[in-house]
C-alpha atoms as a PDB file:
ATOM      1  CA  UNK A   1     140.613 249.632 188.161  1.00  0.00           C
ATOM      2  CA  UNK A   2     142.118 246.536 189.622  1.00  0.00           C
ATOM      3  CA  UNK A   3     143.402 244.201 186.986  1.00  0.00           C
ATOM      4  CA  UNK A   4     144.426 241.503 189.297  1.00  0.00           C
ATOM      5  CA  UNK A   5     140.848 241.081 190.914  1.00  0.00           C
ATOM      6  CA  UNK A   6     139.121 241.161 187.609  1.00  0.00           C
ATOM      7  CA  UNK A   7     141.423 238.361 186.244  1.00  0.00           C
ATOM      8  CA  UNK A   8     140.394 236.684 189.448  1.00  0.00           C
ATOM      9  CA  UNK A   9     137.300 237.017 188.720  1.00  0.00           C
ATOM     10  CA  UNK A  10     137.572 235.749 185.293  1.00  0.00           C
ATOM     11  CA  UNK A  11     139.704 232.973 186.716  1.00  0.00           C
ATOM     12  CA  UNK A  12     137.271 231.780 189.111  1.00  0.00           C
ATOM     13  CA  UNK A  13     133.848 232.768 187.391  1.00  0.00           C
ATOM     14  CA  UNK A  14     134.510 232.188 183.370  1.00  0.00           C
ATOM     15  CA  UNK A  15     137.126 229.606 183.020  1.00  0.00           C
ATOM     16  CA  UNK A  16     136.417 227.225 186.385  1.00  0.00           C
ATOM     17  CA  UNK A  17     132.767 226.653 184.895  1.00  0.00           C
ATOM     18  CA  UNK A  18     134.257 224.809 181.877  1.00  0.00           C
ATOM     19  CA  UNK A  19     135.010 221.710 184.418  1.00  0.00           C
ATOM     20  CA  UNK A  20     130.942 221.497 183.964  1.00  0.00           C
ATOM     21  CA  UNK A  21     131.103 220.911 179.967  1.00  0.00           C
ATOM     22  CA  UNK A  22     134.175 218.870 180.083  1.00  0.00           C
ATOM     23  CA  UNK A  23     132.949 216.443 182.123  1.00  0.00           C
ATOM     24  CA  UNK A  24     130.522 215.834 179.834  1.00  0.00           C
ATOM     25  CA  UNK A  25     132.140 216.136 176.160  1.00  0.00           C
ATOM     26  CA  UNK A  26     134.835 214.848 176.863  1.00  0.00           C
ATOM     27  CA  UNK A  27     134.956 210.864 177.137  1.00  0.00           C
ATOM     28  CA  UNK A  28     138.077 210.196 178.653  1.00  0.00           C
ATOM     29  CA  UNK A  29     137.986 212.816 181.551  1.00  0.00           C
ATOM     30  CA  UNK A  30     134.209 211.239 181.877  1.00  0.00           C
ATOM     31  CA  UNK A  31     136.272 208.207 182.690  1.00  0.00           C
ATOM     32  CA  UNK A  32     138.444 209.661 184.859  1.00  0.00           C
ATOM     33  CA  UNK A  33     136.030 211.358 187.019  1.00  0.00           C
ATOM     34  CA  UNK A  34     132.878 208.857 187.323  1.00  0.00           C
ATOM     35  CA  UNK A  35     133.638 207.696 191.111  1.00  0.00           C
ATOM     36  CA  UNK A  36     134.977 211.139 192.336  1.00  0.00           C
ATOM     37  CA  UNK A  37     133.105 212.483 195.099  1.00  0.00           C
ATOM     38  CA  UNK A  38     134.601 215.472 196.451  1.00  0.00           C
ATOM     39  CA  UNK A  39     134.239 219.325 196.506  1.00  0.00           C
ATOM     40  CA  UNK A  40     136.837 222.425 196.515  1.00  0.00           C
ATOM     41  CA  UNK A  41     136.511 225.548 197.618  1.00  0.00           C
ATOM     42  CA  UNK A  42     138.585 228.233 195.764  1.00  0.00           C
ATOM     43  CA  UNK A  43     138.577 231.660 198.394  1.00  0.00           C
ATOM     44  CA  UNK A  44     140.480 234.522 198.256  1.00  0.00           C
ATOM     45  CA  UNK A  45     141.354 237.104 201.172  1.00  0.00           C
ATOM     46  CA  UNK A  46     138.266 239.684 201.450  1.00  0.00           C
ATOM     47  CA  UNK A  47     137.152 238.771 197.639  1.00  0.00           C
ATOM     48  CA  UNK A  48     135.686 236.382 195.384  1.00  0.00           C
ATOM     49  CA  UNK A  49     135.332 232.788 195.749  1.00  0.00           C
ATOM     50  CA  UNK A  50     134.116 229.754 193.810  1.00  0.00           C
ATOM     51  CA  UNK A  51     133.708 226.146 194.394  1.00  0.00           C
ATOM     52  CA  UNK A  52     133.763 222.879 191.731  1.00  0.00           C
ATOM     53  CA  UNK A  53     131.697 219.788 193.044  1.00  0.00           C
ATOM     54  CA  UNK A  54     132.226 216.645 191.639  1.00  0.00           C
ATOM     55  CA  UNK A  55     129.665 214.230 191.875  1.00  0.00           C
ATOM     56  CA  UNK A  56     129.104 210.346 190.224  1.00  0.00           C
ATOM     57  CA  UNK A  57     130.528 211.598 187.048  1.00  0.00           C
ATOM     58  CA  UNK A  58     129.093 215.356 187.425  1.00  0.00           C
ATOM     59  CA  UNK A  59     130.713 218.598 188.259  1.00  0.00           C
ATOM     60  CA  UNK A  60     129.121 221.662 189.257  1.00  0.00           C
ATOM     61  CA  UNK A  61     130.214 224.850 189.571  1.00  0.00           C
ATOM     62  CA  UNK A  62     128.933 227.612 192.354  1.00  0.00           C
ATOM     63  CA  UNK A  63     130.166 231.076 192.754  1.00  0.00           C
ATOM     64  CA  UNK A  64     130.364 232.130 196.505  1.00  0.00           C
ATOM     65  CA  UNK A  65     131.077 229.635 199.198  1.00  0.00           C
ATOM     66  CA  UNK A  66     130.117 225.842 199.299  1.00  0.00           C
ATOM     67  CA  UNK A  67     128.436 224.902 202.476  1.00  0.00           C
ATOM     68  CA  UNK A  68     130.944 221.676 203.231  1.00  0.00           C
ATOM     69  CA  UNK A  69     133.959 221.248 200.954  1.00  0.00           C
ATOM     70  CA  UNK A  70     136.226 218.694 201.151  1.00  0.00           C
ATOM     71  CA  UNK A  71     138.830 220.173 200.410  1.00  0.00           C
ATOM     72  CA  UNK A  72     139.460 224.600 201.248  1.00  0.00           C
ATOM     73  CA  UNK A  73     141.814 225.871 199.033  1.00  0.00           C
ATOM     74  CA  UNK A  74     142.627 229.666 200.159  1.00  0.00           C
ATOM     75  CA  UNK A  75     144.448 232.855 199.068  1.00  0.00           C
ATOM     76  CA  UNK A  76     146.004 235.819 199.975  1.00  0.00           C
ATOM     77  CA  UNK A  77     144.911 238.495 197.086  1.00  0.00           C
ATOM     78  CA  UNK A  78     143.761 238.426 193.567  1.00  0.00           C
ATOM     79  CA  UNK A  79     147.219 237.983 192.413  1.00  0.00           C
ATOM     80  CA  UNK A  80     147.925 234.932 194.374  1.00  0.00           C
ATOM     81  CA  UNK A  81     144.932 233.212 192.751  1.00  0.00           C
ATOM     82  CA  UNK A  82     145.767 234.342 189.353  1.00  0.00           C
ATOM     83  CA  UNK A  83     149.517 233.203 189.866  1.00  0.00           C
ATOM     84  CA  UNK A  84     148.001 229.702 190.113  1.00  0.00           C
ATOM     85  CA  UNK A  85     146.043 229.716 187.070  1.00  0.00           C
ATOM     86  CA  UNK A  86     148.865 230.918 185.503  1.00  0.00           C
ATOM     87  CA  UNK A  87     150.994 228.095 186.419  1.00  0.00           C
ATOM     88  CA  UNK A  88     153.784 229.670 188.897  1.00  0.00           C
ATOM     89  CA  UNK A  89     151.778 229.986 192.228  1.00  0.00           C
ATOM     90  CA  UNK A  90     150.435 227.301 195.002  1.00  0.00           C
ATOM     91  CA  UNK A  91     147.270 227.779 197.504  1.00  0.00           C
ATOM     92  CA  UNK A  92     147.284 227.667 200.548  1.00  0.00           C
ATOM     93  CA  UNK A  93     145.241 224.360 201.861  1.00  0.00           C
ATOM     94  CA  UNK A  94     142.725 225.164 205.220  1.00  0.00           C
ATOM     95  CA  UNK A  95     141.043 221.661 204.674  1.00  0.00           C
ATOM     96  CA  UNK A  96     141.495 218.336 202.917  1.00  0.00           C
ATOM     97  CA  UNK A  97     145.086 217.719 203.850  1.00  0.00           C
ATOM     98  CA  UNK A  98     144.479 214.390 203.198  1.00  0.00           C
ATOM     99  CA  UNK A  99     143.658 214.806 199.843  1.00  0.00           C
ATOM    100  CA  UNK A 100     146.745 217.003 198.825  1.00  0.00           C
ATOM    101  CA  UNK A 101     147.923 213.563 196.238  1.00  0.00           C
ATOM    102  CA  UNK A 102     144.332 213.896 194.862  1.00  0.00           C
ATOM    103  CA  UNK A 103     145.290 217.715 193.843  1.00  0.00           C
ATOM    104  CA  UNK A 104     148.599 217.084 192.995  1.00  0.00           C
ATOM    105  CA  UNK A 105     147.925 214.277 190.579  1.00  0.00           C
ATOM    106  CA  UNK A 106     144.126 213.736 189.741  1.00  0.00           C
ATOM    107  CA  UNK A 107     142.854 217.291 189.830  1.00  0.00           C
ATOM    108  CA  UNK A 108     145.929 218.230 188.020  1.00  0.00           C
ATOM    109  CA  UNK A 109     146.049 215.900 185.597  1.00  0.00           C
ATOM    110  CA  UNK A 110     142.221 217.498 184.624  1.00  0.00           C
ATOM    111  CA  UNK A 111     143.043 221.087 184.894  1.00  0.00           C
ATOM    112  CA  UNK A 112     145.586 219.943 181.791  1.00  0.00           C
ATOM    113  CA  UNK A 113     142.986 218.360 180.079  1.00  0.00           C
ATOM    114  CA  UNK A 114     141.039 222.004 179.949  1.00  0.00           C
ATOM    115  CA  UNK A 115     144.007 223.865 179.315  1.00  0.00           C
ATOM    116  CA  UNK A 116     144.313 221.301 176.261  1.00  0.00           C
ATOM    117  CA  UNK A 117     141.340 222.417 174.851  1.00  0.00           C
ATOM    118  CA  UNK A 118     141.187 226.082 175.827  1.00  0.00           C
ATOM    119  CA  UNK A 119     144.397 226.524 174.248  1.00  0.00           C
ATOM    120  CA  UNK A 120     144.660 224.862 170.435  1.00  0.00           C
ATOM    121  CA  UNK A 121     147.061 224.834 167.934  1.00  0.00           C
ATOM    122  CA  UNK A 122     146.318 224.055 163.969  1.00  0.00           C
ATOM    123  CA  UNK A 123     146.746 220.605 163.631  1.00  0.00           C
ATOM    124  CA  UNK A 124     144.333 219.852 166.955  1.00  0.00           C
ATOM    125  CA  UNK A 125     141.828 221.929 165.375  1.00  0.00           C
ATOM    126  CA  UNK A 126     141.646 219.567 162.498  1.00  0.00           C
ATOM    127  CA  UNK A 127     140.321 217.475 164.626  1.00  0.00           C
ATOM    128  CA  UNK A 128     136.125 217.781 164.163  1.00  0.00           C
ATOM    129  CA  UNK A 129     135.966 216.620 168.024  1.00  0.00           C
ATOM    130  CA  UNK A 130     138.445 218.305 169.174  1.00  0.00           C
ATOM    131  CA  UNK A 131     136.681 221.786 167.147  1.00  0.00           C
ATOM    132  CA  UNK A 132     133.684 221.457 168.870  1.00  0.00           C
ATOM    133  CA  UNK A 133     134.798 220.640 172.291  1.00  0.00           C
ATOM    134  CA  UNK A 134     137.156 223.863 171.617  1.00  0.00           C
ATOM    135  CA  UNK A 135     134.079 225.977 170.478  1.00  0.00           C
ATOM    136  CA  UNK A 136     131.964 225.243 173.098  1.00  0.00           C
ATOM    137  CA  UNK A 137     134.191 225.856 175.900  1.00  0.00           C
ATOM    138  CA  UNK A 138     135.553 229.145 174.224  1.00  0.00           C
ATOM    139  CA  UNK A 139     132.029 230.426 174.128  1.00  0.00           C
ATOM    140  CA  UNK A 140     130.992 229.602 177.139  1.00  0.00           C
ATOM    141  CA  UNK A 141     134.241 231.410 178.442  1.00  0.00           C
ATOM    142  CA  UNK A 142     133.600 234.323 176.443  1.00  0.00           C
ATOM    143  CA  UNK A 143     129.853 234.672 177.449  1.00  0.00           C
ATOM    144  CA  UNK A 144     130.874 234.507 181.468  1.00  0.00           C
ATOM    145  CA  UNK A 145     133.745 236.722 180.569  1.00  0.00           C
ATOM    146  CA  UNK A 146     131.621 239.365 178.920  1.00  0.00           C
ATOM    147  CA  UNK A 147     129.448 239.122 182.390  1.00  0.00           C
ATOM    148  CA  UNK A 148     132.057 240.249 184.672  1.00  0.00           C
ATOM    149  CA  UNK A 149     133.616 242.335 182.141  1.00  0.00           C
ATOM    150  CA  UNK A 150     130.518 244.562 181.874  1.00  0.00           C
ATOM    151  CA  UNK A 151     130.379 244.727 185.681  1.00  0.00           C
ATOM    152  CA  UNK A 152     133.661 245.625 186.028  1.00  0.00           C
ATOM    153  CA  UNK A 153     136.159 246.780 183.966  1.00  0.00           C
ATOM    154  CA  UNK A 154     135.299 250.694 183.295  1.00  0.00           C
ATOM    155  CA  UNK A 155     135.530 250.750 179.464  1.00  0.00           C
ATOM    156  CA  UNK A 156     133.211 247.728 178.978  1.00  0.00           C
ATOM    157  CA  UNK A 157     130.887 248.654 181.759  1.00  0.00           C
ATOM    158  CA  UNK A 158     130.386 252.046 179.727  1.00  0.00           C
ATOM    159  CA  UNK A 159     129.797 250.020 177.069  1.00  0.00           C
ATOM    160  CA  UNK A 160     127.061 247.668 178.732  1.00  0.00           C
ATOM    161  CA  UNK A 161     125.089 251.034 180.627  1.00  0.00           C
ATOM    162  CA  UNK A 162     124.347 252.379 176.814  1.00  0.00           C
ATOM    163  CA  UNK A 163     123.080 248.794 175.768  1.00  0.00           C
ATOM    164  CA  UNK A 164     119.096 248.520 175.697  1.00  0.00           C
ATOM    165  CA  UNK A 165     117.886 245.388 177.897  1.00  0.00           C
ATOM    166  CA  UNK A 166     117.241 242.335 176.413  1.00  0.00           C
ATOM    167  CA  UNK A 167     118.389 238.642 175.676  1.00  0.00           C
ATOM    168  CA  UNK A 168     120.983 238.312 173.242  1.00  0.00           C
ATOM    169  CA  UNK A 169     121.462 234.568 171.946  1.00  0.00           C
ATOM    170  CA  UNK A 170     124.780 233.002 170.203  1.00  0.00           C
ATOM    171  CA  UNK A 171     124.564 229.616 168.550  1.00  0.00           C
ATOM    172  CA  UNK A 172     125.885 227.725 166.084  1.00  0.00           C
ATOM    173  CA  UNK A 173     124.303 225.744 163.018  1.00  0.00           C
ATOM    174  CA  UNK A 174     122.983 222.818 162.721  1.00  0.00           C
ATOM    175  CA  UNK A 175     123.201 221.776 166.766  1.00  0.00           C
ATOM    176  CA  UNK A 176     124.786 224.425 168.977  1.00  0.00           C
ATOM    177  CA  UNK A 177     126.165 224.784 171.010  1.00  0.00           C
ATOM    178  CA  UNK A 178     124.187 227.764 172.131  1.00  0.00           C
ATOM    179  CA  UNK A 179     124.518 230.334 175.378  1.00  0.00           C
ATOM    180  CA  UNK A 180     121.945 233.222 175.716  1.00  0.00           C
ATOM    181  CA  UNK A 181     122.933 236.527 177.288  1.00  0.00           C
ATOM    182  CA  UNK A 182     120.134 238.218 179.942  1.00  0.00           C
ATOM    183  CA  UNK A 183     120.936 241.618 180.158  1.00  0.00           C
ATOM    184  CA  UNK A 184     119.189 244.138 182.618  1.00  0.00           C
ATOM    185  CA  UNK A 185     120.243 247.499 184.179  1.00  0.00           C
ATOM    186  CA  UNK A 186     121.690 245.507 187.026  1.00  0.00           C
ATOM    187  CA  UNK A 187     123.920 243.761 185.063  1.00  0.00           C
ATOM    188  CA  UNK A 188     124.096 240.156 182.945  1.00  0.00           C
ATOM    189  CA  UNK A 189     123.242 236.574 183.759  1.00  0.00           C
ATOM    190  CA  UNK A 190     124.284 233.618 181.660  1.00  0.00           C
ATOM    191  CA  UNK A 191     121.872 230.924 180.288  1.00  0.00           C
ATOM    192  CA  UNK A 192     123.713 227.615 178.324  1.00  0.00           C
ATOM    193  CA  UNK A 193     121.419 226.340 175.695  1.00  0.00           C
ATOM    194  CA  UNK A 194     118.644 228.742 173.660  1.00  0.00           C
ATOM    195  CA  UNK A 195     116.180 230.908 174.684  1.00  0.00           C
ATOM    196  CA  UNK A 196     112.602 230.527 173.797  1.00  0.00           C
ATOM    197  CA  UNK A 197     112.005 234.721 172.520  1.00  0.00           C
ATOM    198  CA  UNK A 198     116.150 236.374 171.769  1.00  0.00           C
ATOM    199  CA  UNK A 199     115.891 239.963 171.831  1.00  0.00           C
ATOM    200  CA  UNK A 200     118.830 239.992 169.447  1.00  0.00           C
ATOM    201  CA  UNK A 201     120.835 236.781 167.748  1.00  0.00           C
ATOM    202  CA  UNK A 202     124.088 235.851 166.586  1.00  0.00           C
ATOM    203  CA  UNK A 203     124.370 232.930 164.742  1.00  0.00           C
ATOM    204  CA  UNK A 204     127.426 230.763 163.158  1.00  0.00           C
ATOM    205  CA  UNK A 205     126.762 229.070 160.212  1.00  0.00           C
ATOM    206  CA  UNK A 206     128.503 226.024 160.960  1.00  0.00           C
ATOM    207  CA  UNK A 207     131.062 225.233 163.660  1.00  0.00           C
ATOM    208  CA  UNK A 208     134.261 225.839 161.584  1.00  0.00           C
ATOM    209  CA  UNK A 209     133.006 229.958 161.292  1.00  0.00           C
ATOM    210  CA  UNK A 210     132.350 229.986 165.328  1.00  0.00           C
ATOM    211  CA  UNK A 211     135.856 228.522 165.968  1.00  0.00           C
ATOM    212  CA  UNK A 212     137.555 230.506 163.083  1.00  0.00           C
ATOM    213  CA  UNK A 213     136.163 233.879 164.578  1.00  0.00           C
ATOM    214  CA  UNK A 214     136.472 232.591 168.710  1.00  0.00           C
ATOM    215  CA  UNK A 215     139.743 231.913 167.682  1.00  0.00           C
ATOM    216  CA  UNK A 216     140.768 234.936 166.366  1.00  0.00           C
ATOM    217  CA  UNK A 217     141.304 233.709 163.007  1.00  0.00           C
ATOM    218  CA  UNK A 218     138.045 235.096 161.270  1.00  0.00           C
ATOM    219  CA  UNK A 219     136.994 239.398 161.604  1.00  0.00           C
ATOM    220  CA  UNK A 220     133.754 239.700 162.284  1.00  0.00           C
ATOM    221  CA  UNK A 221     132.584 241.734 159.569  1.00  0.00           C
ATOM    222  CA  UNK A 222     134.488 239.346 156.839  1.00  0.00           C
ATOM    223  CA  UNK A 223     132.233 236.669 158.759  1.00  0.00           C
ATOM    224  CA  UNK A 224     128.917 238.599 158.099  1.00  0.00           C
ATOM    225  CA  UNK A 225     129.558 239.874 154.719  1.00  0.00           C
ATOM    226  CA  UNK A 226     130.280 235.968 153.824  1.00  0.00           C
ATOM    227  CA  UNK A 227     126.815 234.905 155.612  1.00  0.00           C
ATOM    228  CA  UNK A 228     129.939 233.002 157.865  1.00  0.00           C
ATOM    229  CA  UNK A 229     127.486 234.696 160.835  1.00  0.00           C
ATOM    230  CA  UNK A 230     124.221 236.299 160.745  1.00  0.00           C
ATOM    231  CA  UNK A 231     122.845 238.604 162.697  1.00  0.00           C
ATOM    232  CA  UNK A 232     119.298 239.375 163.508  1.00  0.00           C
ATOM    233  CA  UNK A 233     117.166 241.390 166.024  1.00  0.00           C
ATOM    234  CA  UNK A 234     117.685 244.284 168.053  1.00  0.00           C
ATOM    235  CA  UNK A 235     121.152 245.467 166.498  1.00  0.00           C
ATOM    236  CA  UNK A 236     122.595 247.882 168.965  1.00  0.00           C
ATOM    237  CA  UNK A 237     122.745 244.954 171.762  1.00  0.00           C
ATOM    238  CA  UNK A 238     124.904 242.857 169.445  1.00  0.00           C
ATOM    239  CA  UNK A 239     127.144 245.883 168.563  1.00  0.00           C
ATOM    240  CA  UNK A 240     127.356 246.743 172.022  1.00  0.00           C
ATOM    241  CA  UNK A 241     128.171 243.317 173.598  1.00  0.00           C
ATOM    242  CA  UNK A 242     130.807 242.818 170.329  1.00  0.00           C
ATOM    243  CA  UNK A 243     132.547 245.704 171.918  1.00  0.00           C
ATOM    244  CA  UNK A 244     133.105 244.090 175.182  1.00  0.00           C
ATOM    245  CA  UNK A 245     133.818 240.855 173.615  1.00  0.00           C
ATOM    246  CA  UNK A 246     136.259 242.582 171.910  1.00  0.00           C
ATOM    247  CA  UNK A 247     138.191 243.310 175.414  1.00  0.00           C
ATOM    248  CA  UNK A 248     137.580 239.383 176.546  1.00  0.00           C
ATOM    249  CA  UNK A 249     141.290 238.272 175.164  1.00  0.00           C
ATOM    250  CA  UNK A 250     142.995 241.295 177.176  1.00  0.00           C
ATOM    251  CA  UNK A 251     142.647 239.953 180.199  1.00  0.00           C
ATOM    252  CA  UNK A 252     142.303 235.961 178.866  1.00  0.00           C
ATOM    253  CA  UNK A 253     145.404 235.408 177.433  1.00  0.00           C
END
């Protein structure tokens, strides 16, 4: 098992994607963004890439290779691209030279903003728009996370080839947010918002119980026996998927 490519993966394929929701909860980075124009390419040596297009106040996120970037980031191994996430490594630019002060300050100043969010403290979280915005980009992580997790990592992926197929949804009461879970014997694709017909669901009573338990702060089973989360539908999915969720924060720390 490689650790260092499945953190890459997790890297590029389960946090990068929460540029898409930020841009769009949060009202100061939708400031901060509206007039960028410009797309980056995240590539690493023989393995997996990723790109973040940002768009007259949008941002989209692709995983593979985007057909013009502006600007080519590139790196040698796994490793390298996890060194950056983790704050002690620098890519190695192929294209966009000219927008280097762009990365340096603007682009930086936003991955901060996410890193703000995806990693709370108490008195942030007491905050009720700082909760949500928390929440939903935690579980949105965790759902993409669970993806590549299954696919990968051998424990998990033993986990996922005893799980029946079906669509697992996770929401929270009274407005989301919601993701849905597609799983088939190939593997598991990620839906934002609900799903019409859930094989299975796991739902959050309120928003405090989603980010109590995301967070590490709630056990799942005091959650349920306190109707904190409720769970419904074809059990053995949600038991199954808990498992790998479970393995999520080992390699997201």
């Amino acid at each position: 098992m490689d650790i260092e490519l499945i953190r890459a993966r997790l890297n590029l394929y389960a946090l990068l994607q929460n540029f898409e929701q930020l841009v769009q909860l949060d009202r100061e980075v939708a400031q901060s963004v509206k007039q960028w124009n410009v797309s980056i390419q995240f590539s690493v040596l023989n393995g997996p890439s990723a790109s973040l297009d940002f768009q007259n106040g949008v941002c989209k996120h692709a995983i593979g290779s985007h057909p013009n970037p502006a600007i080519r980031l590139f790196f040698l191994s796994p490793r390298h691209l996890n060194k950056m996430f983790d704050g002690s490594g620098t890519p190695i630019p192929l294209k966009g030279f000219s927008r280097l002060g762009f990365l340096q300050k603007d682009f930086t100043q936003l991955t901060e903003r996410l890193e703000y969010y995806l990693k709370p403290d108490n008195a942030r979280n007491e905050d009720g728009d700082y909760r949500r915005i928390n929440t939903t980009l935690t579980l949105y992580t965790a759902a993409h996370a669970i993806k590549e997790l299954a696919l990968l990592e051998p424990t998990c992926n033993a986990v996922f080839s005893h799980t029946p197929a079906g669509i697992l949804q996770i929401g929270v009461l009274p407005e989301g947010p919601y993701v849905h879970l597609v799983l088939t014997k190939d593997g598991i694709s990620v839906g934002k918002g609900s799903h019409a017909s859930p094989t299975a669901t796991m739902t959050f009573r309120d928003i405090e119980s989603a980010n109590a338990l995301l967070g590490g702060r709630l056990d799942a089973f005091q959650a349920v026996a306190e109707q904190r989360l409720m769970l419904n539908g074809m059990i053995p999915i949600i038991d199954n998927i808990g498992l790998i969720l479970d393995r999520v924060e080992h390699y997201l720390k």
